[in-house]
N, C-alpha and C. Protein backbone atom coordinates (compact mmCIF):
# COMPACT_ATOMS: atom_id res chain seq x y z
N UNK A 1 71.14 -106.32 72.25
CA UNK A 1 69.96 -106.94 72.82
C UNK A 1 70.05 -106.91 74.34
N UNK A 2 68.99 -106.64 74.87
CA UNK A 2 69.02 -106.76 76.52
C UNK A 2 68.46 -108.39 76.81
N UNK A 3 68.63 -108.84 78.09
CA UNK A 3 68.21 -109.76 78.89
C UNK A 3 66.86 -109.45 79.70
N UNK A 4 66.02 -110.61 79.67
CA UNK A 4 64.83 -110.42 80.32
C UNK A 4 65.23 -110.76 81.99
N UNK A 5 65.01 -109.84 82.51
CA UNK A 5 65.27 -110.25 84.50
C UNK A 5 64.30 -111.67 84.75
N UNK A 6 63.16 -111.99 84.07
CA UNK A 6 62.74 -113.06 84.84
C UNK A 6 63.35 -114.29 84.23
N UNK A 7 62.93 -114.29 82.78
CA UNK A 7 63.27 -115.89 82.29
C UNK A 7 64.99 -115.92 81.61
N UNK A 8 65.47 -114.47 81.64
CA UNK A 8 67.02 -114.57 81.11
C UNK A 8 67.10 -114.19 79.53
N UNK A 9 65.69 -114.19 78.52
CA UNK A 9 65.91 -114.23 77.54
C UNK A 9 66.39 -113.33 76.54
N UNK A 10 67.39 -113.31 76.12
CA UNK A 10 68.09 -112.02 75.01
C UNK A 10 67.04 -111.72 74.19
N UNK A 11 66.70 -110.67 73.70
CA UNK A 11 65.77 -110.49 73.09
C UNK A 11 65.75 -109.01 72.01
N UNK A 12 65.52 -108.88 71.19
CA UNK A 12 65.88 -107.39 71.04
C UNK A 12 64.07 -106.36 71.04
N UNK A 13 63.40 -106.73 71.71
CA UNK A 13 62.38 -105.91 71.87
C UNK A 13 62.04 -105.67 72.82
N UNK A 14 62.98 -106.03 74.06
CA UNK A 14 62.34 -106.39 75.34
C UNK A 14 62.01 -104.73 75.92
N UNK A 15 61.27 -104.74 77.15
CA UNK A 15 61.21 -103.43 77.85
C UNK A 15 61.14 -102.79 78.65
N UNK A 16 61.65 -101.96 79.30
CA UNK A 16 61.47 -101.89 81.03
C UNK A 16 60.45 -101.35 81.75
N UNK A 17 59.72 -101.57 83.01
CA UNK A 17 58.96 -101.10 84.14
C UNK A 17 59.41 -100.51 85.14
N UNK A 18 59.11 -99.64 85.22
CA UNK A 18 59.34 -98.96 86.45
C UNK A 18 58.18 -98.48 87.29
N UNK A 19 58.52 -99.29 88.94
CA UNK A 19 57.59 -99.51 89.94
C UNK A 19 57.95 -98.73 91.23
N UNK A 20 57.98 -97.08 91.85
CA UNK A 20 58.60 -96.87 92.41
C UNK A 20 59.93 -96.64 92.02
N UNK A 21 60.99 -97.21 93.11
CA UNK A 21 62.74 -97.08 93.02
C UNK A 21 62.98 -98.69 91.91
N UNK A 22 61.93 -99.17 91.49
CA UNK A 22 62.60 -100.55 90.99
C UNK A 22 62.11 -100.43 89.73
N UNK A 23 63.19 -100.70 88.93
CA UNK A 23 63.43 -100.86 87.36
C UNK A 23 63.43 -102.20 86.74
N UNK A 24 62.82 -102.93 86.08
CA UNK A 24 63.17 -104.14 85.41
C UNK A 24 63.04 -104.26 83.98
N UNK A 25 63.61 -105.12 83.18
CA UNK A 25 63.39 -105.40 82.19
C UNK A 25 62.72 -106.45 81.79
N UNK A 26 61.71 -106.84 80.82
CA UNK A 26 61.17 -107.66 80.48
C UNK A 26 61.13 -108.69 78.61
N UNK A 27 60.93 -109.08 78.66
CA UNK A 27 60.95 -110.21 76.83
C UNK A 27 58.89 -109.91 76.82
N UNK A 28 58.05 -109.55 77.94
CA UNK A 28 57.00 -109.90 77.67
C UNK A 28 56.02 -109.55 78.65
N UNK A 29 54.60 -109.62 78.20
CA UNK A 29 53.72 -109.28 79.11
C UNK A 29 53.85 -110.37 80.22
N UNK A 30 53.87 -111.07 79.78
CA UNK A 30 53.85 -112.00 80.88
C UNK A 30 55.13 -112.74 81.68
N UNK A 31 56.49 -112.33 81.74
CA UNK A 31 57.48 -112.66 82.21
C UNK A 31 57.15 -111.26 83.63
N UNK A 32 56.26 -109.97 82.93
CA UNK A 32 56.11 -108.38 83.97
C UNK A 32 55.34 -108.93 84.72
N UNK A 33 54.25 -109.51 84.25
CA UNK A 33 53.21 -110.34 85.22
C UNK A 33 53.43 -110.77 86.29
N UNK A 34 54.45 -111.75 85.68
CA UNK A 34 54.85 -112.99 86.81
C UNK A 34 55.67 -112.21 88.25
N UNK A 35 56.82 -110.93 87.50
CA UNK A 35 57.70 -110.70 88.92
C UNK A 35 56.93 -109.61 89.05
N UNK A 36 55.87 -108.60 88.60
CA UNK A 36 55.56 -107.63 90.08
C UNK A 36 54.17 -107.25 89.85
N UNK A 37 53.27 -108.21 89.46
CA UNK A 37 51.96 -107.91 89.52
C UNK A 37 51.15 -108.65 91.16
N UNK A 38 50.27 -108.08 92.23
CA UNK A 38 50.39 -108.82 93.03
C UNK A 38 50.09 -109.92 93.45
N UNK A 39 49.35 -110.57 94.39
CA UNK A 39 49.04 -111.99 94.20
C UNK A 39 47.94 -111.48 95.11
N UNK A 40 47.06 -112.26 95.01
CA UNK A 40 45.77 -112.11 96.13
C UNK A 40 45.64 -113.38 97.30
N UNK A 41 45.53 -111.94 98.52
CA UNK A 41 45.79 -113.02 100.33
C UNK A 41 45.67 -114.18 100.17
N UNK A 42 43.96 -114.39 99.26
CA UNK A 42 42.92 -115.54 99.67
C UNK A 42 43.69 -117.02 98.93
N UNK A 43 43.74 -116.32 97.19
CA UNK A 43 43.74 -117.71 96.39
C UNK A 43 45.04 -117.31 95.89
N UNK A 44 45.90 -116.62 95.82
CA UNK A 44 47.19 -116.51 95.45
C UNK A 44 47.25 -115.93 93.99
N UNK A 45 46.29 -115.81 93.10
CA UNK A 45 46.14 -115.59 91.95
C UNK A 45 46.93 -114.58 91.84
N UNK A 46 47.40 -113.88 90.77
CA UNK A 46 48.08 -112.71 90.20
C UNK A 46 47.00 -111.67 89.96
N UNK A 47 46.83 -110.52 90.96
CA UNK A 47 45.72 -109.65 90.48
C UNK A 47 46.24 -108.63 89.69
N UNK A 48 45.46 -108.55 88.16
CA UNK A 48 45.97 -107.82 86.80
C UNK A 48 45.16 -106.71 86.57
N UNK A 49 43.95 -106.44 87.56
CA UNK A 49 43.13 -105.69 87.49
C UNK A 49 42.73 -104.74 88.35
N UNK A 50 42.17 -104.18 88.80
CA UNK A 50 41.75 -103.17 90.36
C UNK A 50 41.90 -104.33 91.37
N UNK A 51 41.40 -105.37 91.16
CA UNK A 51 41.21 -106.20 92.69
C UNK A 51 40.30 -105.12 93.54
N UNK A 52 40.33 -105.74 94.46
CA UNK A 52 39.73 -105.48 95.75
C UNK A 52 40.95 -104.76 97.13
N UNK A 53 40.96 -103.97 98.14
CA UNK A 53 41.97 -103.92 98.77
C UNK A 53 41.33 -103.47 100.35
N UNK A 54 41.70 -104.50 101.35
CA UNK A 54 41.19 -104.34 102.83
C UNK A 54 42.67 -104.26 103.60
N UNK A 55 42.58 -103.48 104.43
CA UNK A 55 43.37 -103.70 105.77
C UNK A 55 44.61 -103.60 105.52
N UNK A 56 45.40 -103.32 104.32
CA UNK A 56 46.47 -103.39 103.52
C UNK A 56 46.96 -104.86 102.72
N UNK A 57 45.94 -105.76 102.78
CA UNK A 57 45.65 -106.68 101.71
C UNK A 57 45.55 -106.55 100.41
N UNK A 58 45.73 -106.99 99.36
CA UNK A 58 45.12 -107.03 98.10
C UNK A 58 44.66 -108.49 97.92
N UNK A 59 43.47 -108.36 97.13
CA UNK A 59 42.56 -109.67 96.59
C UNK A 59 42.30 -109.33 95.47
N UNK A 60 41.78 -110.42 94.89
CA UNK A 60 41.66 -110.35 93.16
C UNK A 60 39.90 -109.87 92.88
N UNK A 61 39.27 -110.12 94.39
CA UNK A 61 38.06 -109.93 93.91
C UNK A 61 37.22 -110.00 95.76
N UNK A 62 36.27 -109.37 95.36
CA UNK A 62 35.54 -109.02 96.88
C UNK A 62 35.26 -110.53 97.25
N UNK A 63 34.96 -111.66 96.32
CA UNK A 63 34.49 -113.04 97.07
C UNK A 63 35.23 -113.51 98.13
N UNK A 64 37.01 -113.26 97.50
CA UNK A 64 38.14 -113.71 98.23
C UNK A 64 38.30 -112.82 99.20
N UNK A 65 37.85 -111.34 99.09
CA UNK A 65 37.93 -110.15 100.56
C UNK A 65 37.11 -110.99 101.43
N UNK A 66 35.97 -111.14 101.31
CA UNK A 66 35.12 -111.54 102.28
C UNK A 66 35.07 -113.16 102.86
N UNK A 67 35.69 -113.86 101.51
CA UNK A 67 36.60 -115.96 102.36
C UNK A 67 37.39 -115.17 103.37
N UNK A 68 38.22 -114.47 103.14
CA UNK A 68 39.39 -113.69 104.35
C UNK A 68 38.79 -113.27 105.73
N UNK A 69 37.40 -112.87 105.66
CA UNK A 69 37.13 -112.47 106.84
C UNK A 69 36.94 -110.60 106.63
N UNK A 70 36.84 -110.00 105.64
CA UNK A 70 36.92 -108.85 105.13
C UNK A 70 35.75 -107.97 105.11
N UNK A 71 34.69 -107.77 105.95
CA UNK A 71 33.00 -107.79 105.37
C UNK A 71 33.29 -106.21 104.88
N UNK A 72 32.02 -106.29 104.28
CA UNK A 72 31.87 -104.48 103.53
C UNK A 72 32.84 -104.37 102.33
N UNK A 73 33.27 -105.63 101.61
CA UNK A 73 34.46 -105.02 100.09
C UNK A 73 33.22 -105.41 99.21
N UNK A 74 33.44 -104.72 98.29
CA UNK A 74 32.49 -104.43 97.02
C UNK A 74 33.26 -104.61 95.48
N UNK A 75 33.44 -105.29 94.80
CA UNK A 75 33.74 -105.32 93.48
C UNK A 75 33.60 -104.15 93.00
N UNK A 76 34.27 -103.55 91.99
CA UNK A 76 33.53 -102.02 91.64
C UNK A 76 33.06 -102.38 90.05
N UNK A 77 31.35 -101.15 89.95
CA UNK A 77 30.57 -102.05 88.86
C UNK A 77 30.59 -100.69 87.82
């Protein structure tokens, strides 16, 4: 059984990501979530989706591009 890198948990299904040079292992969607999905400038949220991206920012969504001070980001439809 491997160990999950975030919460420690032995597990025998767990699985790894690879991001770039960095490898981790996980117990779960959501232990991958937590250590390398990003967070957005505005509200900190975990963005799981396209987000939005200005100036080398990421946001979860054009509302929070443009609270930032961001004009011209567009949600994509």
């Amino acid at each position: 059984m491997a160990t999950c890198d975030t919460c420690g948990n032995d597990y025998d299904k767990t699985f790894t990501i690879t991001l770039g040079d960095r490898s981790s292992t996980f117990d779960s969607f959501e232990c991958a979530i937590h250590a390398m999905a990003p967070t957005c400038k505005h509200c900190g949220c975990r963005v799981l989706g396209h987000g939005s991206e200005a100036e080398g920012n990421i946001y979860c969504c054009a509302h929070c591009a443009g609270q930032s001070g961001q004009a011209g980001v567009a949600d994509r439809a």
